[in-house]
Protein backbone atom coordinates (compact mmCIF):
# COMPACT_ATOMS: atom_id res chain seq x y z
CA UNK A 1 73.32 89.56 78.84
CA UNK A 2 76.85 89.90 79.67
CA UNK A 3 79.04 87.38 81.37
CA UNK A 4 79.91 87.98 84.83
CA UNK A 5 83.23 86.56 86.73
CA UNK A 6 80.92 86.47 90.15
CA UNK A 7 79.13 83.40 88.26
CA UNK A 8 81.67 81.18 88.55
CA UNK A 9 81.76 80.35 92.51
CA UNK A 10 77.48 80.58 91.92
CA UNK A 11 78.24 77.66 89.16
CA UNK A 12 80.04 75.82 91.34
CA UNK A 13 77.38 76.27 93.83
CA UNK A 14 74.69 74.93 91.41
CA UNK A 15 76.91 71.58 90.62
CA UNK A 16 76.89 71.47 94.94
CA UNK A 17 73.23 71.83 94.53
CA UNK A 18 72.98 69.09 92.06
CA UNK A 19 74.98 66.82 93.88
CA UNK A 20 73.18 67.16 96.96
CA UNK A 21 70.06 66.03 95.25
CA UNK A 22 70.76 63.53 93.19
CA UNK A 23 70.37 60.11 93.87
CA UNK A 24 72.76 57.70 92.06
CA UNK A 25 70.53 54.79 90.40
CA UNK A 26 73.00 52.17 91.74
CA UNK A 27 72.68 53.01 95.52
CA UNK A 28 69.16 53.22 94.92
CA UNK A 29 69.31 49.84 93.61
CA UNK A 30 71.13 48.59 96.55
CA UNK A 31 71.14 48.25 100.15
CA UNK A 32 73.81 50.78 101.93
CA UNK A 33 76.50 48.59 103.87
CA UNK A 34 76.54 48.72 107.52
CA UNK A 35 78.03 52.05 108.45
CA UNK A 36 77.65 53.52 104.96
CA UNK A 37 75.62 56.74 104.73
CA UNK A 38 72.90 57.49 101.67
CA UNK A 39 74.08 60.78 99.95
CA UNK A 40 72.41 63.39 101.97
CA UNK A 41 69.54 65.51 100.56
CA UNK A 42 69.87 68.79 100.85
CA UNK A 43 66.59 70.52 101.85
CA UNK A 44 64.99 73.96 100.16
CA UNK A 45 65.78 76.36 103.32
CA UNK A 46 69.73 75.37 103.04
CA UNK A 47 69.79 75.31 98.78
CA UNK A 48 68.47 78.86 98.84
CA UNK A 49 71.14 79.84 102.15
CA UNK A 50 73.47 78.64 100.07
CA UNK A 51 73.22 80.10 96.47
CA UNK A 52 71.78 83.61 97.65
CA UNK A 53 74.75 83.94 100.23
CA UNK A 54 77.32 83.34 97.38
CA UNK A 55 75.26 85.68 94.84
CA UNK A 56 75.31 88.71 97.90
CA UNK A 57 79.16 88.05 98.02
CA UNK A 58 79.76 89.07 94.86
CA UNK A 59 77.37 91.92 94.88
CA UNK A 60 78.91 93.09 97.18
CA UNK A 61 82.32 92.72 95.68
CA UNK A 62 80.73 94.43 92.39
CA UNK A 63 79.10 96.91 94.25
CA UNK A 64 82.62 98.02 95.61
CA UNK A 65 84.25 97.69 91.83
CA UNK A 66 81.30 100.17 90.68
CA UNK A 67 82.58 102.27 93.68
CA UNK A 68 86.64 102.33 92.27
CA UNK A 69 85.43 102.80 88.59
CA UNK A 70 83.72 105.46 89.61
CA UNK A 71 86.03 106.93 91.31
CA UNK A 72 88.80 107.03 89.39
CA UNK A 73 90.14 110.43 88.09
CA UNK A 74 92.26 108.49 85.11
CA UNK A 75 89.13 106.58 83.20
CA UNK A 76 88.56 108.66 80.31
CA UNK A 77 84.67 109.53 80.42
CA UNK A 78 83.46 107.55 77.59
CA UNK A 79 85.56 104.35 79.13
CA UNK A 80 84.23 105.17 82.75
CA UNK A 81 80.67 105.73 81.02
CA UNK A 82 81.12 102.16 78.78
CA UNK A 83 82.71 100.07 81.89
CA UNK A 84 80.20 101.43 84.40
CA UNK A 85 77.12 99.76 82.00
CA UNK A 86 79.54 96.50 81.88
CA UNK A 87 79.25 96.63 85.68
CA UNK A 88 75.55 97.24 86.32
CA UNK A 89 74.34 94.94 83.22
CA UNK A 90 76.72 92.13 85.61
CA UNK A 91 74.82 93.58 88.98
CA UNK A 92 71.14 93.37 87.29
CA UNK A 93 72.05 89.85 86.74
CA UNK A 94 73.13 88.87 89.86
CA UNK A 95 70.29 90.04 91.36
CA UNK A 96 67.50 89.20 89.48
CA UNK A 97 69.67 85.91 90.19
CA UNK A 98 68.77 86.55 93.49
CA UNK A 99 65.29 87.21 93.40
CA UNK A 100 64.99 83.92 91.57
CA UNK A 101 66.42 82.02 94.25
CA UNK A 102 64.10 83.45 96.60
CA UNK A 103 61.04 82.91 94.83
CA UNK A 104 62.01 79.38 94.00
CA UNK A 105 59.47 76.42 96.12
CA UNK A 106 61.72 73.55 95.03
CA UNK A 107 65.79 72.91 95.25
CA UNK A 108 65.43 71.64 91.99
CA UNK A 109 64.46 74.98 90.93
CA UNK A 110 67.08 77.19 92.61
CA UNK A 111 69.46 74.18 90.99
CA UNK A 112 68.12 75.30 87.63
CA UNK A 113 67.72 78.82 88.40
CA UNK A 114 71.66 79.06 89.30
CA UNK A 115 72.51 77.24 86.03
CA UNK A 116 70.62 79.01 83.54
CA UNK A 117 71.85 81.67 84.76
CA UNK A 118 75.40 80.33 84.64
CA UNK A 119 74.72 79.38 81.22
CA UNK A 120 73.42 83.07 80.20
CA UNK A 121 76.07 84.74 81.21
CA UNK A 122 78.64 81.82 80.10
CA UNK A 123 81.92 83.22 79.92
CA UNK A 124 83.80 83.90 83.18
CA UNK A 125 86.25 86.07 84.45
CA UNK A 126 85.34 89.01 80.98
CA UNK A 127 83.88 92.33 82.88
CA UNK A 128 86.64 93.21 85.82
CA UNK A 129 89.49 92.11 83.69
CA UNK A 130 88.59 94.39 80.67
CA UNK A 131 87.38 96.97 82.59
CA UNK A 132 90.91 96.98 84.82
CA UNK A 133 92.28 97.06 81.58
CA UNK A 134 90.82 99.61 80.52
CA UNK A 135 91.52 101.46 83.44
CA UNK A 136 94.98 100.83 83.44
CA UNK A 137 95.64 101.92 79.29
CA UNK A 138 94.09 105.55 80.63
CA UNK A 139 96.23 105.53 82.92
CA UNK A 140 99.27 105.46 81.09
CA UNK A 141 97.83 107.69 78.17
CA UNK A 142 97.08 110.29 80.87
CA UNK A 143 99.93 110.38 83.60
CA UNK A 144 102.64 107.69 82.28
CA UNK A 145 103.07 108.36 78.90
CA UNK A 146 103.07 112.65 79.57
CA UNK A 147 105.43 112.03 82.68
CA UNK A 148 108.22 110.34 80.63
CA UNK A 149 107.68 112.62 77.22
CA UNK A 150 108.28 115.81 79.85
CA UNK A 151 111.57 114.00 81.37
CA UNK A 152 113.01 112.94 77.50
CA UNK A 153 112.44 115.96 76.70
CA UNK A 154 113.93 117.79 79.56
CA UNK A 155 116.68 115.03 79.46
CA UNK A 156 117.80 115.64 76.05
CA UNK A 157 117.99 119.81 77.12
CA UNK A 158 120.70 118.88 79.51
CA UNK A 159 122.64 116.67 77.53
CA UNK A 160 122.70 119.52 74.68
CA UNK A 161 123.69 121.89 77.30
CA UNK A 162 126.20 119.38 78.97
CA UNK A 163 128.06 117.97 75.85
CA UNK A 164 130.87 116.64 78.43
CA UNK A 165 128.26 114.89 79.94
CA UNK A 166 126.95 113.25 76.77
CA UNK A 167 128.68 109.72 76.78
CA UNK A 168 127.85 106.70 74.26
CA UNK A 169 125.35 105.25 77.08
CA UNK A 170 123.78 108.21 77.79
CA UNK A 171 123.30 109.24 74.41
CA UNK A 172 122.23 105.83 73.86
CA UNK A 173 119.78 105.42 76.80
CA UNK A 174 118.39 109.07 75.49
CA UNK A 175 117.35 107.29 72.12
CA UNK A 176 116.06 104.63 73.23
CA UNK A 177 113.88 106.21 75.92
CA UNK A 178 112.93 108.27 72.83
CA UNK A 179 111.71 104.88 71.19
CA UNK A 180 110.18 103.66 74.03
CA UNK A 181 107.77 106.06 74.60
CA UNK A 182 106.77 105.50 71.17
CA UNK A 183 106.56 102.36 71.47
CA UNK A 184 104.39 102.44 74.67
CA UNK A 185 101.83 104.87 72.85
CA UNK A 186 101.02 103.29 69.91
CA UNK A 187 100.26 100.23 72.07
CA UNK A 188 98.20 101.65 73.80
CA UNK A 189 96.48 103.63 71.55
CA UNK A 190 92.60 102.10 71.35
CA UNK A 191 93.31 99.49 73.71
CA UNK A 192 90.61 100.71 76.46
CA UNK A 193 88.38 100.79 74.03
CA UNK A 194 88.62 97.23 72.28
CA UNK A 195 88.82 95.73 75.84
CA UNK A 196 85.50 97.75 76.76
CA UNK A 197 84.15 96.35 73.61
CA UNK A 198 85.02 92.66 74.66
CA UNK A 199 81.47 90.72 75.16
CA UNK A 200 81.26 86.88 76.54
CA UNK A 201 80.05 86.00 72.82
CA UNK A 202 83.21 87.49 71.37
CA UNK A 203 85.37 86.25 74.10
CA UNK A 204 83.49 82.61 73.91
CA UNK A 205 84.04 82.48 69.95
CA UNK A 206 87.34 83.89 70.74
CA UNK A 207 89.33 82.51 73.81
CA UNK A 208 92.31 84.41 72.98
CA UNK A 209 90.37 87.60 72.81
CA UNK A 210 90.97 89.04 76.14
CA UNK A 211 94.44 87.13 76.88
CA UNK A 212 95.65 89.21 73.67
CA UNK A 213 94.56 92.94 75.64
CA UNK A 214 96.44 91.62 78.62
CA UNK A 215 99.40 90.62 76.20
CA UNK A 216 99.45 93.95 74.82
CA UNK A 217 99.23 95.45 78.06
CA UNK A 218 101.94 93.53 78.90
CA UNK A 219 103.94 95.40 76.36
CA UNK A 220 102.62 98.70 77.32
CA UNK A 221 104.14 97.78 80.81
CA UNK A 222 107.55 96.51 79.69
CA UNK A 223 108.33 99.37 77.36
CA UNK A 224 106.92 101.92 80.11
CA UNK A 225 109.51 100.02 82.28
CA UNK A 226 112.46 100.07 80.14
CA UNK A 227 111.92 103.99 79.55
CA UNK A 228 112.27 104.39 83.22
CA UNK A 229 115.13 102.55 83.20
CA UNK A 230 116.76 104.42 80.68
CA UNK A 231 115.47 107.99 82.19
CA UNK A 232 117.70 106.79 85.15
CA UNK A 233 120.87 106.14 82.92
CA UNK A 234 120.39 109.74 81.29
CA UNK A 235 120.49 111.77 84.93
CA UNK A 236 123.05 109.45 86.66
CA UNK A 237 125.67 110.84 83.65
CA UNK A 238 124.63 114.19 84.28
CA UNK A 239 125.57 113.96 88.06
């Protein structure tokens, strides 16, 4: 089963749940002070409000990511195919989440219900990131990455034909776009795939798992950035 970020605000909801029932064994050993209220009890009606109203929120927030993912004219099929099962393995869960809840006839059991499913799905915050990830790396292989290689290429035309025009910083700013680019694609190169690969087990064993996508991302976005930049240089000295 794959982890789900909507778990964690249910998880937090199932430590609520916990606390509401409990019954500490050293106020139940001693006689409240005047004023002083037991720990209320939370009753069956209100445990099941409560967990089933967060689990719909964030159906309805994954219902809505399903939407954009499928949606999006940059997600190379395969990804879109690969992050769209990511997304509906996280939906089934919620919802048969849900349907537990319901059915339960004790709080204790929509306590336990919400934390073994917590504890199935285990790591949080795994399916949106990699599959915005993902999204993101296509998106630079498909529009970023053939944008800029069209402007070096047209830049470096009009320095050629402009030789008056081609100073130290432009020519320099023309090579290092150049690099850039280069540097931008072979970051990116597989990296919607290994973050679509990403599973809770992986990223449990692993921590640094999907922090190192988003690193590398990172890069992809700096060196995308300081092509730009250097694009800029190359037509302000052929003004």
């Amino acid at each position: 089963m794959r982890t789900s970020s909507f778990l964690a605000p249910i998880a937090v909801t199932a430590l609520a749940l916990a606390a509401a029932v409990a019954v500490p064994a050293a106020a139940s050993a001693a006689t409240p002070a005047p004023g002083a209220s037991a720990h209320p009890r939370v009753d069956l009606a209100t445990a099941q409000s409560r967990a089933t109203d967060t689990a719909t929120r964030w159906i309805d927030a994954l219902t809505a990511q399903i939407s954009r993912t499928t949606a999006d004219t940059h997600l190379d099929d395969a990804d879109r195919a690969k992050a769209l099962a990511i997304e509906n393995d996280d939906l089934d869960g919620i919802r048969t989440l849900q349907t537990t809840i319901a059915a339960a006839t004790s709080v204790s059991q929509v306590r336990d219900a919400v934390r073994t499913a917590a504890d199935a799905f285990r790591v949080r915050e795994v399916a949106l990131p990699q599959v915005r990830a993902a999204a993101t790396a296509d998106r630079v292989t498909s529009v970023t990455l053939p944008r800029l290689e069209a402007e070096q290429k047209k830049l470096s035309a009009a320095l050629t034909a402009h030789a008056d025009k081609s100073t130290p910083a432009a020519t320099a700013a023309l090579t290092d776009l150049e690099t850039q680019i280069s540097t931008a694609q072979s970051d990116v190169d597989g990296l919607a795939s290994a973050a679509l690969a990403l599973s809770p087990d992986a990223v449990k064993a692993d921590p640094t798992a999907l922090s190192h996508v988003h690193d590398q991302l990172a890069g992809v976005r700096t060196a995308v950035s300081t092509a730009t930049s250097d694009a800029k240089t190359v037509r302000a000295a052929l003004k």
